[in-house]
C-alpha atoms as a PDB file:
ATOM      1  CA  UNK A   1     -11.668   2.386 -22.789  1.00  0.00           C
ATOM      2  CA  UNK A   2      -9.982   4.423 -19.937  1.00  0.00           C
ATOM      3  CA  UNK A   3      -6.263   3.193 -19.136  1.00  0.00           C
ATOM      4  CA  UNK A   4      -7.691   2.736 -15.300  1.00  0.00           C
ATOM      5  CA  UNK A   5     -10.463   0.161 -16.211  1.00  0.00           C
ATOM      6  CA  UNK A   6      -7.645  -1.671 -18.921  1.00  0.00           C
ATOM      7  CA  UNK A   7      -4.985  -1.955 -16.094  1.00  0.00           C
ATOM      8  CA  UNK A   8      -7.957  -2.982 -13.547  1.00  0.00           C
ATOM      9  CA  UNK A   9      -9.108  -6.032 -16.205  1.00  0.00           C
ATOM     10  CA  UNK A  10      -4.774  -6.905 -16.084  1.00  0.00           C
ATOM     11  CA  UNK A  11      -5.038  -7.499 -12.496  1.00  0.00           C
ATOM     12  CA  UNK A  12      -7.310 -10.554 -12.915  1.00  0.00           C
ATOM     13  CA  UNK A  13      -5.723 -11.794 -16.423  1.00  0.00           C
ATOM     14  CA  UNK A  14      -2.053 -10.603 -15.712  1.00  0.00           C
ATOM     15  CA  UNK A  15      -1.415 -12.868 -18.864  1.00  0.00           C
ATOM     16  CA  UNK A  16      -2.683 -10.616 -21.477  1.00  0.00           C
ATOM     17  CA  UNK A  17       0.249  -8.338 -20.840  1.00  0.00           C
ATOM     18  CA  UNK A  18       2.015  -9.768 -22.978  1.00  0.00           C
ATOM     19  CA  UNK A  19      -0.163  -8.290 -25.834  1.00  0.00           C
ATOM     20  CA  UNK A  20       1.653  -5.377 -25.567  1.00  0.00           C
ATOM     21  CA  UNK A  21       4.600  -4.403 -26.304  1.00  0.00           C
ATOM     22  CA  UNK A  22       8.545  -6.711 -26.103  1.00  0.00           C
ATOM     23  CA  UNK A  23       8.902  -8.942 -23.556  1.00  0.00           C
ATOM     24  CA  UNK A  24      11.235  -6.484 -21.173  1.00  0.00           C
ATOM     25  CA  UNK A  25      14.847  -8.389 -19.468  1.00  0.00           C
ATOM     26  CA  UNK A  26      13.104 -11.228 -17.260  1.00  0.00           C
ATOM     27  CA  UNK A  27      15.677  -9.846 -14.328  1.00  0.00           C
ATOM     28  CA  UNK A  28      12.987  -6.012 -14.407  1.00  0.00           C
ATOM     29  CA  UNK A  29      10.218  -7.948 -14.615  1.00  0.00           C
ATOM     30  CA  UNK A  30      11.456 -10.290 -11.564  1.00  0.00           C
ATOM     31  CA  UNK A  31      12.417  -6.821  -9.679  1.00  0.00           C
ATOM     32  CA  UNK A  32       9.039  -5.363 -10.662  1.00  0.00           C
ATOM     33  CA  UNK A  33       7.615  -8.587  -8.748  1.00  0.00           C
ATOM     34  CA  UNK A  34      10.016  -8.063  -5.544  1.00  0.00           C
ATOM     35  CA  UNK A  35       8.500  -4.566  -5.422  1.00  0.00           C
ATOM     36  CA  UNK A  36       4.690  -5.795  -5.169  1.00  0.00           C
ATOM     37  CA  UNK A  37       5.779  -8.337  -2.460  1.00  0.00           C
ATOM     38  CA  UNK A  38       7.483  -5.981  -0.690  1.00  0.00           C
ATOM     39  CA  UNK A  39       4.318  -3.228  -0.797  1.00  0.00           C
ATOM     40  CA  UNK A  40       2.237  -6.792   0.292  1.00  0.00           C
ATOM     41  CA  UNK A  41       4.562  -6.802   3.227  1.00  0.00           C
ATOM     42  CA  UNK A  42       3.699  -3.321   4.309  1.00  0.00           C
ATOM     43  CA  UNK A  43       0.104  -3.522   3.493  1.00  0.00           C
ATOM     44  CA  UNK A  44      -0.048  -6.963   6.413  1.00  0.00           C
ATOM     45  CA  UNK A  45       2.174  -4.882   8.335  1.00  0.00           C
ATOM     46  CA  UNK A  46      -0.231  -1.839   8.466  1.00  0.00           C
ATOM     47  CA  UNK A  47      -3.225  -4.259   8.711  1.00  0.00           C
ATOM     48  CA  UNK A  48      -1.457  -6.084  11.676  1.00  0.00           C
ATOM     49  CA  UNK A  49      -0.748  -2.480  13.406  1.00  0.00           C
ATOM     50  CA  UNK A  50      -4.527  -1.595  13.154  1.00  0.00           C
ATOM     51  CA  UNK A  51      -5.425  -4.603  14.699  1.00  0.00           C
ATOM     52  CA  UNK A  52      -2.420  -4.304  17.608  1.00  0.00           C
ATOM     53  CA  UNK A  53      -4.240  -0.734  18.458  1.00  0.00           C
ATOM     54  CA  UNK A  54      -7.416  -2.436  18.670  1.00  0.00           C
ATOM     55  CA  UNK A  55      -6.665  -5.254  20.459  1.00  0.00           C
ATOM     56  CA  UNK A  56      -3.662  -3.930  23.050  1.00  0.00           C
ATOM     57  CA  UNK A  57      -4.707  -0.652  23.538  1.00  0.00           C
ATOM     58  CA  UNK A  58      -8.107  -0.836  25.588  1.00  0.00           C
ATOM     59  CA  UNK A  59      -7.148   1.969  27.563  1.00  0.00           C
ATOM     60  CA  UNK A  60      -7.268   4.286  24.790  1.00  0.00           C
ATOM     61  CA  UNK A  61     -10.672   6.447  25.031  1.00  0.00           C
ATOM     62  CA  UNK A  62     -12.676   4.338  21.908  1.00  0.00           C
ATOM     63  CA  UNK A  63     -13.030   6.959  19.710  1.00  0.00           C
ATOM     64  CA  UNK A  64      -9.086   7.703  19.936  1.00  0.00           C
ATOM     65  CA  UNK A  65      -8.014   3.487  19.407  1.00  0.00           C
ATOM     66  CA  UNK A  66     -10.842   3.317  16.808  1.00  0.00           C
ATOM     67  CA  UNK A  67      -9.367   6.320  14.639  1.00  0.00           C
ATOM     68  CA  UNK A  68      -5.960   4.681  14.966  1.00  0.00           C
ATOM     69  CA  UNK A  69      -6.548   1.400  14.198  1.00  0.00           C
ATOM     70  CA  UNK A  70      -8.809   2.645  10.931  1.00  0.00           C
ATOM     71  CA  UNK A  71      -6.275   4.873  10.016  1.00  0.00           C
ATOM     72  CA  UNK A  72      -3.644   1.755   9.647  1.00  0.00           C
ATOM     73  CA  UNK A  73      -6.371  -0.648   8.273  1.00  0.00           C
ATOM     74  CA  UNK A  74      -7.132   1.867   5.427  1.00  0.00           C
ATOM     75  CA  UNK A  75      -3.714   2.219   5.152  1.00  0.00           C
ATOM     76  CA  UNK A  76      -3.285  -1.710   4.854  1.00  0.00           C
ATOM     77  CA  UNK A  77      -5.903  -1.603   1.939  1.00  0.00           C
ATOM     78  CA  UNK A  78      -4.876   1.249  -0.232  1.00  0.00           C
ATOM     79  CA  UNK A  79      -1.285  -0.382   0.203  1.00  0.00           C
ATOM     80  CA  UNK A  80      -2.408  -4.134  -1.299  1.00  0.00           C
ATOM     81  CA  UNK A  81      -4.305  -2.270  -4.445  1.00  0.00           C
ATOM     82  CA  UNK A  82      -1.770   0.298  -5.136  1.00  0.00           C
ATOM     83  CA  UNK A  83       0.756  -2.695  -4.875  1.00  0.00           C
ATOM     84  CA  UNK A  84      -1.278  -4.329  -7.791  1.00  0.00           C
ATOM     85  CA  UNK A  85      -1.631  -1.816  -9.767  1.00  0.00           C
ATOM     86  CA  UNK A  86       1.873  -0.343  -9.782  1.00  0.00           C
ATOM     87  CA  UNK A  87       3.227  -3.598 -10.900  1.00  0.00           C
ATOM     88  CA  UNK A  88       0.397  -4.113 -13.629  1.00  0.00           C
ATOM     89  CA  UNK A  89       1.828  -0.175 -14.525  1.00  0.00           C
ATOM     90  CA  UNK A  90       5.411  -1.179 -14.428  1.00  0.00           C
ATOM     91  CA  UNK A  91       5.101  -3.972 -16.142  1.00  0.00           C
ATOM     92  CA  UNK A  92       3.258  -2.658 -19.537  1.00  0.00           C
ATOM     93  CA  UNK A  93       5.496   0.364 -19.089  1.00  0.00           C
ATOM     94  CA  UNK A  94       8.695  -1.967 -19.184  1.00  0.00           C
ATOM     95  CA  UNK A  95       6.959  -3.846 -22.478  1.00  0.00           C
ATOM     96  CA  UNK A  96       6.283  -0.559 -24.295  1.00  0.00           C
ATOM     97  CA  UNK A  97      10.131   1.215 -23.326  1.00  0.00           C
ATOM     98  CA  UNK A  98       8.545   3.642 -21.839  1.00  0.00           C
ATOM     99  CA  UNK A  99       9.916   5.626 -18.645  1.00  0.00           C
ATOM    100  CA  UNK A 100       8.101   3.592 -15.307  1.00  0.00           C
ATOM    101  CA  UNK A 101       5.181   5.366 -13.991  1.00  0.00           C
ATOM    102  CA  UNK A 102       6.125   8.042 -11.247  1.00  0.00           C
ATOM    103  CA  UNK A 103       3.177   8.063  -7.945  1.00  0.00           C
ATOM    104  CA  UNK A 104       2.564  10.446  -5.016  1.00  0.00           C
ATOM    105  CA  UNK A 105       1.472   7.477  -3.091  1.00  0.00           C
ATOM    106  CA  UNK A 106       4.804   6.717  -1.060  1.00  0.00           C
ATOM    107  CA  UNK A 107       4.522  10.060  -0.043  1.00  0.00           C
ATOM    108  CA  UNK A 108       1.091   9.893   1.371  1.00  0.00           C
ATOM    109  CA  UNK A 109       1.228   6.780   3.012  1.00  0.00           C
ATOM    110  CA  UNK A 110       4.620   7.815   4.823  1.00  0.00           C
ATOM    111  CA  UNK A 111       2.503  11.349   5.902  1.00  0.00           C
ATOM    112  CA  UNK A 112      -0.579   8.800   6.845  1.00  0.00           C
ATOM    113  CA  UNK A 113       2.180   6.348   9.076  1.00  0.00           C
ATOM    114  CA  UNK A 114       3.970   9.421  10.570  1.00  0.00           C
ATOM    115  CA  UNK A 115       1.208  11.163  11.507  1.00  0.00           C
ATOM    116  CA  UNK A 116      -0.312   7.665  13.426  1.00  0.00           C
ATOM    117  CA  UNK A 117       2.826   6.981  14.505  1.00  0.00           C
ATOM    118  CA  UNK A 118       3.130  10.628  16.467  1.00  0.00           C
ATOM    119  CA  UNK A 119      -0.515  10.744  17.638  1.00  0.00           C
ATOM    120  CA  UNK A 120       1.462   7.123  19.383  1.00  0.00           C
ATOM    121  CA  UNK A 121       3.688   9.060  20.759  1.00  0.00           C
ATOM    122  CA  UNK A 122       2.012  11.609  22.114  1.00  0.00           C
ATOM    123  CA  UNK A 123      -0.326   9.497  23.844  1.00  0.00           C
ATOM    124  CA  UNK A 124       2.315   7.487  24.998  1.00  0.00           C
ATOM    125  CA  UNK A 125       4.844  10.514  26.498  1.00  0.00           C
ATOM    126  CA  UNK A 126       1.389  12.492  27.759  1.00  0.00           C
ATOM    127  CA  UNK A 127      -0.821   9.438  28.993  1.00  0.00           C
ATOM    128  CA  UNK A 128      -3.343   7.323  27.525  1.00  0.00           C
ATOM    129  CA  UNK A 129      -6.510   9.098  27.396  1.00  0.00           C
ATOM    130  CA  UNK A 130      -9.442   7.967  28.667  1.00  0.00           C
ATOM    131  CA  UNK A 131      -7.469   7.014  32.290  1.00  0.00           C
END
């Protein structure tokens, strides 16, 4: 069985973790947790954004506001399932002493935001379009 579909079961039975491995210091697995609330936080925040463009931004020519607002609702959704599935990774990493998994997705998602957030700012300094 591929690790992917073995860490996607350990979302829904987060209990079997404990198969494998030592239990790790409870204060890494309690920081582990902190770190999926926190990616939680930025997936609502990303899903809020898309919905501000959608909603405040009726200006924008529809094409423009719905590419936006997409681009942060995606966003918002690969952010909640990465968020799961780094901690189920940290966590059986932490039980089996083995170094935490490393991820290009902080990178991506802070290219994805940027990139929204200057098509913003253009369209703010140069005018909405579609006026």
């Amino acid at each position: 069985m591929s690790d992917f579909v073995q860490s996607l079961r350990l979302w829904f039975a987060p209990q079997r973790i404990r198969d494998e491995g030592e239990t790790p210091d409870y204060r890494f697995s309690l920081a582990n947790e902190r770190t999926f609330l926190a990616w939680i936080r930025t997936a609502l925040a990303l899903v809020g954004g898309g919905f501000a463009v959608d909603q405040f931004l009726p200006d924008l020519r529809w094409g423009v506001r719905v590419g936006l607002a997409l681009a942060l609702l995606v966003g918002g959704v690969l952010c909640a399932l990465r968020a799961v599935n780094h901690w189920v990774r940290c966590e059986r990493a932490m039980r089996r002493g083995e170094d935490l998994p490393v991820s290009r997705f902080p990178a991506v998602l802070s290219l994805a935001v940027a990139a929204v957030a200057l098509t913003m700012v253009v369209l703010v300094v140069f005018g909405r379009a579609g006026r």
